[in-house]
Protein backbone atom coordinates (compact mmCIF):
# COMPACT_ATOMS: atom_id res chain seq x y z
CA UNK A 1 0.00 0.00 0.00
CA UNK A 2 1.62 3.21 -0.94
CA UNK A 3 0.71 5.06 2.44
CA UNK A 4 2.92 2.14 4.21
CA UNK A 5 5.86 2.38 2.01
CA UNK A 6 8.90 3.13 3.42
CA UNK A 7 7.36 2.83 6.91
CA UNK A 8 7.37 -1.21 7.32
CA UNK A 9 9.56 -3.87 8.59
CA UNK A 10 9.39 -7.64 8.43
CA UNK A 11 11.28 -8.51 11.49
CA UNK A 12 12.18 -12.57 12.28
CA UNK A 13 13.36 -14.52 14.98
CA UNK A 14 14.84 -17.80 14.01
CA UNK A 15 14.71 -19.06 17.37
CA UNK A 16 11.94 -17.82 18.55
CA UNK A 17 9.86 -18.99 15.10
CA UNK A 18 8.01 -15.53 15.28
CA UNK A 19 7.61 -13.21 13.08
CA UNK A 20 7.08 -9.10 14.10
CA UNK A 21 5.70 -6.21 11.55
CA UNK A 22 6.88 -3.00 12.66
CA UNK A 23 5.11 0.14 11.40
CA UNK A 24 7.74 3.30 11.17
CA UNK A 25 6.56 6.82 11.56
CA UNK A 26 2.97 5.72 13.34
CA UNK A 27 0.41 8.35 12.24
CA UNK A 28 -3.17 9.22 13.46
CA UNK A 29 -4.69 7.09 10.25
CA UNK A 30 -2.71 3.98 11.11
CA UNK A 31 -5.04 3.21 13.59
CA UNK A 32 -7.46 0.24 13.08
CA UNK A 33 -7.50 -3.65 13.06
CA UNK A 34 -4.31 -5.42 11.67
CA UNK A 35 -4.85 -9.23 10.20
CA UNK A 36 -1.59 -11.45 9.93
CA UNK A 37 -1.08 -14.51 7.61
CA UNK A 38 1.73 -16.22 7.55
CA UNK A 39 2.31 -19.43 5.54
CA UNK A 40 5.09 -21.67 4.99
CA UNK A 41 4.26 -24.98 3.08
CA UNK A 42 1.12 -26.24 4.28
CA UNK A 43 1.22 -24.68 7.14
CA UNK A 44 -0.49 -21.39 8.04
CA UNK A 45 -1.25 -19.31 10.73
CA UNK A 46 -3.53 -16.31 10.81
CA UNK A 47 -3.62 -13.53 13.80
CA UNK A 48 -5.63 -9.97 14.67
CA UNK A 49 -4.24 -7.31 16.10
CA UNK A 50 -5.96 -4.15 16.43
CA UNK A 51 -3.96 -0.42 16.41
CA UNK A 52 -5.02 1.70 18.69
CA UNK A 53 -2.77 5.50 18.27
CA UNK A 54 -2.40 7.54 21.03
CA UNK A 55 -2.96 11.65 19.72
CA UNK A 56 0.59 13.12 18.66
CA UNK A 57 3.12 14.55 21.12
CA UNK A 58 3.95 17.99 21.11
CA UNK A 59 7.52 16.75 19.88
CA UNK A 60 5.70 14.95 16.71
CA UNK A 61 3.81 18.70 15.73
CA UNK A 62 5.23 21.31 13.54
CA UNK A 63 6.71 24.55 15.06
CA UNK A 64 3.53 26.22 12.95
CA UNK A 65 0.96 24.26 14.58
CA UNK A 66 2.50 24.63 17.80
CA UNK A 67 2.78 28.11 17.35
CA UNK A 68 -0.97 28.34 16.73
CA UNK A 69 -1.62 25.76 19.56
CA UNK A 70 -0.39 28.11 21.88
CA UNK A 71 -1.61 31.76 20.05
CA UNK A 72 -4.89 30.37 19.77
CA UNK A 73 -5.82 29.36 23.40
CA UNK A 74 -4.20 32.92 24.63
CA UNK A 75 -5.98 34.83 22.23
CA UNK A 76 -9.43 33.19 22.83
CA UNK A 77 -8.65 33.74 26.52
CA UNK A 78 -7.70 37.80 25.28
CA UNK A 79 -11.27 37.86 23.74
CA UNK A 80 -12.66 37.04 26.38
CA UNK A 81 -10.84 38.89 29.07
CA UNK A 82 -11.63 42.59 26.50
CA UNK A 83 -15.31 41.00 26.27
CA UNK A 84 -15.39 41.23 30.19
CA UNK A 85 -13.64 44.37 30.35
CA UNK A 86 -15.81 46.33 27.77
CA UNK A 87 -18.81 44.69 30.03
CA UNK A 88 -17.73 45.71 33.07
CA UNK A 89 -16.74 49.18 32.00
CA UNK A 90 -20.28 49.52 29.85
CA UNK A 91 -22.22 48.01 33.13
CA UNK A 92 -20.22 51.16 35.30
CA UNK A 93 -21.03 53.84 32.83
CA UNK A 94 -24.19 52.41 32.98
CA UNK A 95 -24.51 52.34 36.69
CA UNK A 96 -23.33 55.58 36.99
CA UNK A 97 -25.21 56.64 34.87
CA UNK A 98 -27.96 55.76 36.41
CA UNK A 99 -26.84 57.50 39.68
CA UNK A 100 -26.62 60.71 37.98
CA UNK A 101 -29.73 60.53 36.80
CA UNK A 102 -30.96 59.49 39.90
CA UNK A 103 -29.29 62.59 41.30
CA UNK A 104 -30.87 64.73 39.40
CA UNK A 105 -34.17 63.68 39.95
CA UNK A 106 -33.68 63.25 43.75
CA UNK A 107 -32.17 67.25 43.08
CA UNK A 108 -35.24 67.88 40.97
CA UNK A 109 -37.21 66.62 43.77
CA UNK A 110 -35.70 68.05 46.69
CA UNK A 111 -35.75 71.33 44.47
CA UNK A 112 -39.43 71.43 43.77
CA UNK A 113 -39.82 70.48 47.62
CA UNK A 114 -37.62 73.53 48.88
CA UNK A 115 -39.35 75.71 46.47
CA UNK A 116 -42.69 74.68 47.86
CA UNK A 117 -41.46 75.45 50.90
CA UNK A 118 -39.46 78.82 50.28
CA UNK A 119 -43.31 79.93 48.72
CA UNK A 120 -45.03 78.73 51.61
CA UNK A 121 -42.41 80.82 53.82
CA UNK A 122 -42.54 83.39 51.36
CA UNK A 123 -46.16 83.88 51.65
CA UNK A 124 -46.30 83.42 55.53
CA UNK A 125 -43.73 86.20 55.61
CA UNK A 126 -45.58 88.24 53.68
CA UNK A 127 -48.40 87.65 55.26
CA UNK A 128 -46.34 88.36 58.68
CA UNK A 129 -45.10 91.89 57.39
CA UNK A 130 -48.35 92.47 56.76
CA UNK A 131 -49.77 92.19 59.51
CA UNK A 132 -46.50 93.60 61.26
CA UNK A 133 -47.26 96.83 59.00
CA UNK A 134 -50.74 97.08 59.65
CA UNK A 135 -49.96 96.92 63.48
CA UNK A 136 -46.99 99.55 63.50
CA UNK A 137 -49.13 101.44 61.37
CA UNK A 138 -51.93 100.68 64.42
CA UNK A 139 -49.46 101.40 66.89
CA UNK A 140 -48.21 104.56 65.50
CA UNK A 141 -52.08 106.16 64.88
CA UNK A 142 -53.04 104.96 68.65
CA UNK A 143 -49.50 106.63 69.73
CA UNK A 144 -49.74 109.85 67.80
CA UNK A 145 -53.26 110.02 70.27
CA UNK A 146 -50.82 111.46 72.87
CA UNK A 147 -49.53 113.89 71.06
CA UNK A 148 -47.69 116.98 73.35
CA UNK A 149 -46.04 119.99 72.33
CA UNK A 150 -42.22 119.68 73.05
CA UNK A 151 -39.94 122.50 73.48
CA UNK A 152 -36.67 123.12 73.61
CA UNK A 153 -34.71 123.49 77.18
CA UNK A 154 -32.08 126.62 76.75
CA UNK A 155 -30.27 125.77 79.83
CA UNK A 156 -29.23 122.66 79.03
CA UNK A 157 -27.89 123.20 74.98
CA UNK A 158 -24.56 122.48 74.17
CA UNK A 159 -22.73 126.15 73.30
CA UNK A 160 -22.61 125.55 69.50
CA UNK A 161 -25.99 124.92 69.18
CA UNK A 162 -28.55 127.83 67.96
CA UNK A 163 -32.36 128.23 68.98
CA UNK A 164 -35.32 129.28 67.39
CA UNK A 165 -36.94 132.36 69.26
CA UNK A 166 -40.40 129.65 69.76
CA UNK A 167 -37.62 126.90 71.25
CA UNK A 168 -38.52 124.77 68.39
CA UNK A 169 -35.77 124.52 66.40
CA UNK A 170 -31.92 123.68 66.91
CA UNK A 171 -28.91 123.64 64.35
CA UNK A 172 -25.00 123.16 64.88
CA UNK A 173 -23.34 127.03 64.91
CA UNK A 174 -19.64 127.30 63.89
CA UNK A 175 -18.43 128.87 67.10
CA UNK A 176 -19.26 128.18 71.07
CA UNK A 177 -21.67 131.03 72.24
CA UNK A 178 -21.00 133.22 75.34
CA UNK A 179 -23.45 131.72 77.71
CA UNK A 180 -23.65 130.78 80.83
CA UNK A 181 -22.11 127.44 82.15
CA UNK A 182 -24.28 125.61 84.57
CA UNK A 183 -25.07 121.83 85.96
CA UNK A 184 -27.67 121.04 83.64
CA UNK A 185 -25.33 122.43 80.11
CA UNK A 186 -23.91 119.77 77.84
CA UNK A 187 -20.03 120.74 77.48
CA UNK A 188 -18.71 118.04 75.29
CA UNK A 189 -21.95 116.00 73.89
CA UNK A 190 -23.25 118.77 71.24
CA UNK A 191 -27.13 117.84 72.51
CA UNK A 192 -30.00 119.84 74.25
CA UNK A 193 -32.78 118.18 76.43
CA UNK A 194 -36.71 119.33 75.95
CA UNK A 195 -38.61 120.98 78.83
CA UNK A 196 -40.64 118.41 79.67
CA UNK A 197 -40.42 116.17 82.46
CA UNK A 198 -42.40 112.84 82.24
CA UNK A 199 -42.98 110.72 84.97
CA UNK A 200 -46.00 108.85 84.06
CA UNK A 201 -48.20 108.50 81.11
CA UNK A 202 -48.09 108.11 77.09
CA UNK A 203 -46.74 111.10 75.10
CA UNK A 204 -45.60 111.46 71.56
CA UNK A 205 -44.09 114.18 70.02
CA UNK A 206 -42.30 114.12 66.44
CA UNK A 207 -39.30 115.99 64.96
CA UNK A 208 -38.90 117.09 61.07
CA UNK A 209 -35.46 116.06 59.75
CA UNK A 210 -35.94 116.84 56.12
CA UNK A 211 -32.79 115.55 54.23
CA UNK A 212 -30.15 115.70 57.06
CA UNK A 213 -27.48 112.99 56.98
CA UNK A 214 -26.69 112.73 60.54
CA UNK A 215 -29.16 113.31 63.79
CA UNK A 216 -29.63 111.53 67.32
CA UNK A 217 -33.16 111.99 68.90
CA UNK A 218 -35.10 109.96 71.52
CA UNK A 219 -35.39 109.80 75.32
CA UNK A 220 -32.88 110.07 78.26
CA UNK A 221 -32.96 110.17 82.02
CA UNK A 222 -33.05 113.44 83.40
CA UNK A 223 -30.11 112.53 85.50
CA UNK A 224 -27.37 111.40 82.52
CA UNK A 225 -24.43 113.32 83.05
CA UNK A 226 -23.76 116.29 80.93
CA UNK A 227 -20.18 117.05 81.72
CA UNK A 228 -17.33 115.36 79.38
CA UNK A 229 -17.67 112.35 77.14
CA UNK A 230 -20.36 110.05 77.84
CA UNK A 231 -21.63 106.44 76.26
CA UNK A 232 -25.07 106.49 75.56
CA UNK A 233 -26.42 103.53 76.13
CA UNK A 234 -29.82 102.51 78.17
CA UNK A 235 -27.55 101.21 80.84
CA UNK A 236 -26.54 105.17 81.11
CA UNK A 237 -30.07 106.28 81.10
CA UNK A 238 -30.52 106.86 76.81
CA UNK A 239 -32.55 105.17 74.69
CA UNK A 240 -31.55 106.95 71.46
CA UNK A 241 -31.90 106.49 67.56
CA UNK A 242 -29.09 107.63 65.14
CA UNK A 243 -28.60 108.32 61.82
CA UNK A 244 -24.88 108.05 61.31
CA UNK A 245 -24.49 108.21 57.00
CA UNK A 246 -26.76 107.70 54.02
CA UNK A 247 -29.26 105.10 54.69
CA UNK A 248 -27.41 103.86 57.71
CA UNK A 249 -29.39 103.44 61.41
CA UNK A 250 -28.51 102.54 64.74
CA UNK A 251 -30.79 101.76 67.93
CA UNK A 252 -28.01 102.97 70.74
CA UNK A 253 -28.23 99.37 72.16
CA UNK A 254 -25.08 97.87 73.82
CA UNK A 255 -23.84 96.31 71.39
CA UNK A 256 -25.27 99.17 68.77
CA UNK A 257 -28.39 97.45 66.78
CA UNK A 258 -27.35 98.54 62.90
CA UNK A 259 -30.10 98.39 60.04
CA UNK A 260 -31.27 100.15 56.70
CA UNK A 261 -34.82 101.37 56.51
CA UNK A 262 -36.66 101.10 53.08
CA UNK A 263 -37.68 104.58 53.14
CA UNK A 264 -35.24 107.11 55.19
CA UNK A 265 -37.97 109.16 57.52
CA UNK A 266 -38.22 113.14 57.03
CA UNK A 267 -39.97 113.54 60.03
CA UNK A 268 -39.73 111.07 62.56
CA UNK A 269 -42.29 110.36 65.73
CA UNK A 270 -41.32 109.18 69.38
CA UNK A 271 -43.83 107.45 71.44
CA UNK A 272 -43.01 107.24 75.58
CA UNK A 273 -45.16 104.26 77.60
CA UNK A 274 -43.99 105.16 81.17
CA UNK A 275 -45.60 102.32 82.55
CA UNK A 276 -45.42 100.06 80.16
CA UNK A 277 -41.52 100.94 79.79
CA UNK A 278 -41.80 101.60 76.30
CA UNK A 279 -39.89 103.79 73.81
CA UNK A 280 -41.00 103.16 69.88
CA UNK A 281 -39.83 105.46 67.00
CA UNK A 282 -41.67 105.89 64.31
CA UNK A 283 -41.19 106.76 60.08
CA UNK A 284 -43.63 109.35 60.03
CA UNK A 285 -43.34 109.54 55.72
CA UNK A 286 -44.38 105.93 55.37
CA UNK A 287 -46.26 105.19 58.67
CA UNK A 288 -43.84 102.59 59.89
CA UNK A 289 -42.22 101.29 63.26
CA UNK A 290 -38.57 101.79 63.55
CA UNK A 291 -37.78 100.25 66.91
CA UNK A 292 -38.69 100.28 70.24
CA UNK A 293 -36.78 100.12 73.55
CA UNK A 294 -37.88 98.68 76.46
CA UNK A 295 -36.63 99.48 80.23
CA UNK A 296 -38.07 99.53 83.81
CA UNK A 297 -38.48 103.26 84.04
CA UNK A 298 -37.86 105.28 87.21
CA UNK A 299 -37.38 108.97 87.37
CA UNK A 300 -37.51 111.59 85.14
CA UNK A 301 -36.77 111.22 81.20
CA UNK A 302 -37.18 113.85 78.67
CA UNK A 303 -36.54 114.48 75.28
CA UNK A 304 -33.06 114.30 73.75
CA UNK A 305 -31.89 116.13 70.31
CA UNK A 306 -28.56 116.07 68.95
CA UNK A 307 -28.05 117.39 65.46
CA UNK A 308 -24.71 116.49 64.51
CA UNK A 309 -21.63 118.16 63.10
CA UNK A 310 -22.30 119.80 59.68
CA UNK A 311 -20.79 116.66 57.56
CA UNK A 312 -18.81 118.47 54.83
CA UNK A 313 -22.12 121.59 54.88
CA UNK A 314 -24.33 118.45 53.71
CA UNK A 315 -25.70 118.86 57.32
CA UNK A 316 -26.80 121.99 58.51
CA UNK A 317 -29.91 122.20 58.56
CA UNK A 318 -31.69 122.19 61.92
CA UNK A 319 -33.50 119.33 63.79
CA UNK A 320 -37.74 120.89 63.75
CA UNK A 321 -39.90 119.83 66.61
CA UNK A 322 -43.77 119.51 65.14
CA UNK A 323 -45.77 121.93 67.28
CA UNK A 324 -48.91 119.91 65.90
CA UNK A 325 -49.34 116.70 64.30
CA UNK A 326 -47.11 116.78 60.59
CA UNK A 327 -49.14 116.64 58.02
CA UNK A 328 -47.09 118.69 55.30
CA UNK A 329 -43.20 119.84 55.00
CA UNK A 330 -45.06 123.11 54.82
CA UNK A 331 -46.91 123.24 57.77
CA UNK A 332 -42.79 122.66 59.58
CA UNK A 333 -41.65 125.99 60.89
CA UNK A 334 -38.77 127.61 59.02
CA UNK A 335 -35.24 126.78 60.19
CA UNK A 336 -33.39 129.70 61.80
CA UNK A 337 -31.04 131.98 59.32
CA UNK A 338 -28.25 134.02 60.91
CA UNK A 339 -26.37 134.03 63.92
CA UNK A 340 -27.82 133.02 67.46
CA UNK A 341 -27.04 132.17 71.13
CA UNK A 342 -27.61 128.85 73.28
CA UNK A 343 -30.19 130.71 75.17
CA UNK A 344 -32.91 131.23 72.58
CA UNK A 345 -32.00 134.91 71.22
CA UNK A 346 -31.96 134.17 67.54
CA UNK A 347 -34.00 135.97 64.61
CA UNK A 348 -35.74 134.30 62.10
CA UNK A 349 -36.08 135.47 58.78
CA UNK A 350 -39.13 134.37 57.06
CA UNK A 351 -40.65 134.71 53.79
CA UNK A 352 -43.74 136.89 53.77
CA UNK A 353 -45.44 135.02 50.76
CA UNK A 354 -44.91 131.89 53.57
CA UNK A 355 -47.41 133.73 55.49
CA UNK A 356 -51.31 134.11 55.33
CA UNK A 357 -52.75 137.54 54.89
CA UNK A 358 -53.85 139.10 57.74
CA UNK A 359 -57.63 138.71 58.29
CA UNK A 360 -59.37 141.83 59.36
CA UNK A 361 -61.24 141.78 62.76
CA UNK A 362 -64.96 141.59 62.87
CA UNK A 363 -65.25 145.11 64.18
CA UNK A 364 -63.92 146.77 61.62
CA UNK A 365 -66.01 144.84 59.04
CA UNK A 366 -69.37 146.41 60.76
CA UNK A 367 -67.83 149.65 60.77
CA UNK A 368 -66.78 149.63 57.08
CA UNK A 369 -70.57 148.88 56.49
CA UNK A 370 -72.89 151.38 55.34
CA UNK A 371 -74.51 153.96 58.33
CA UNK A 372 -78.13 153.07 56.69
CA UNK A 373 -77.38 149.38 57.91
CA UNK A 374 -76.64 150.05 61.55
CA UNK A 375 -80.45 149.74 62.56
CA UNK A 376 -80.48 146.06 61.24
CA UNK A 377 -77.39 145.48 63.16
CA UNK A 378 -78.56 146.51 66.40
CA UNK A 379 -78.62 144.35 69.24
CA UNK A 380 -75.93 141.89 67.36
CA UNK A 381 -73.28 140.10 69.55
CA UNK A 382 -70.11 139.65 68.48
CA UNK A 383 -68.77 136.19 68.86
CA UNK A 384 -65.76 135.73 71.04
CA UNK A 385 -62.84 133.53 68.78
């Protein structure tokens, strides 16, 4: 058979009387079932044998096949390990993914929650300073119910400041006056205390400040000292409100309570509870509370007014107390032109057109009448004004 050429051997044993086939170069297809005859003469004898190959040794393979037996198992095992990777990394991004998104809902969420909130708080604030304005605005109408008419106290102005000739009016003057020290004078604090002792009861009173920049006005104890530099503070008997620069406030508290008002006040209206140990200030232009001290009164307290230094000329104008309720910057009494002392002797010049004409007395209407009239008149009283 041509496939067995070259790769069999008769092999005999003399002495043994046997007789062996080898097969060369044993390959895969060799395998299978093998029948021997061997005859000499008459005699025969016949024999089986079945092949049975074991697979090829690496030895037995080419260097290509084992090249590829080896490249292939490491590449299928490559696949797979890029296969896992690219699954592993897709299932992250996915899961991450996810996350964010899940973020940004729970975000969206928690937004739409806080902004249903925020309204809700928005509204119930509103609703608050509503109420809050409607009650100052309560508060300051009940208060201006105890309305008095303040006045200056002479005796007890600094020596820069001017009065009005009424005692209603006060402004900074560029050099100390020649008056009179005494106990009851400021010397260092540039302020002036109203006449007006209170002791019990409500009273109001309110004081124009038209565009100033700077002022101090409120209440103080009639025994703060008025000699040197003092602290005010309601631990030293003041309960004061200041305007220090712009639209800049602050309650004399200790520490100082600083805020900005939506509307600066051109006149501004102080309310006294003795019992109650109250002291409110109001805006008078926009009807709104300020703030409000409170303190266990005892002993006297009276107005305090402090118009402040001139602030570059921006500030000169005077501090006006309201001899009646304000209703009008016109119905405010002019401020004071000229020069002045601490002790009230100051002219005013005012405009005549300011002024109403004068009415003439009832008398001298009847008498301008005609003479053929004075029957009818007789026995006509004259009403007493």
């Amino acid at each position: 058979m041509p496939e067995y050429k070259g790769r069999t051997v008769l092999v005999r044993d003399a002495q043994e009387g046997s007789v062996t086939l080898q097969i060369l170069d044993v390959r895969l297809e060799d395998q299978g079932s093998y029948r021997c005859l061997i005859q000499v003469g008459n005699l025969s004898k016949e024999d089986t044998v079945i092949l049975q190959v074991a697979a090829p040794s690496v030895g037995s393979l080419s260097p290509s096949a084992v090249a590829l037996a080896v490249i292939l198992p490491v590449l299928v095992l490559l696949i797979k390990v890029c296969l896992c990777l690219i699954w592993k990394q897709r299932r992250s991004k996915e899961k991450l993914l996810y996350e964010h998104v899940t973020e940004v809902d729970n975000l969206l969420s928690d937004h739409a929650k806080e902004k249903g909130k925020l309204h809700k708080a928005l509204k119930k604030l509103r609703s608050e300073l509503k109420l809050k304005r409607a009650a100052a605005n309560s508060g300051w109408r009940r208060a201006r119910l105890h309305f008095v008419a303040v006045t200056l106290d002479p005796d007890t102005a600094h020596p820069k400041l001017i009065l009005s000739e009424d005692q209603r009016c006060v402004r900074l003057g560029d050099r100390r006056q020649p008056v009179p020290d005494n106990p009851q004078r400021f010397d260092f604090v540039v302020s002036i205390l109203g006449s007006e002792y209170f002791t019990t009861g409500c009273h109001y009173w309110e004081v124009y400040v038209g565009d100033k920049t700077k002022w101090i006005l409120g209440v103080c104890s009639e025994s703060v000292s008025r000699k040197g530099k003092v602290t005010a503070s309601p631990a030293n008997g003041h309960w004061l409100l200041r305007q220090s620069r712009g639209n800049e406030y602050e309650a004399l508290t200790s520490p100082q309570t600083s805020f900005r008002l939506k509307e600066p006040p051109r006149c501004v209206g102080i309310f006294l509870d003795y019992e109650a140990g109250v002291i409110s200030f109001y805006n008078v232009t926009d009807k709104s509370h300020i703030f409000t001290f409170t303190h266990n009164f005892s002993g006297p307290l009276r107005p305090f007014f402090e118009p402040c230094l001139h602030d570059g000329g921006k500030n000169t104008a005077p501090l006006v107390i309201c001899s009646e309720l304000h209703k009008s910057e016109e119905s405010i009494v002019p401020k004071p032109e000229g020069k002045g002392h601490a002790n009230g002797d100051v002219s005013l010049k005012v405009n005549s057109s300011l002024l109403p004409p004068k009415a003439p007395e009832l008398k001298d209407i009847i008498l301008s009448l005609p003479s053929d009239l004075g029957p009818a008149l007789q026995g006509l009283k004259v009403p007493s004004f």
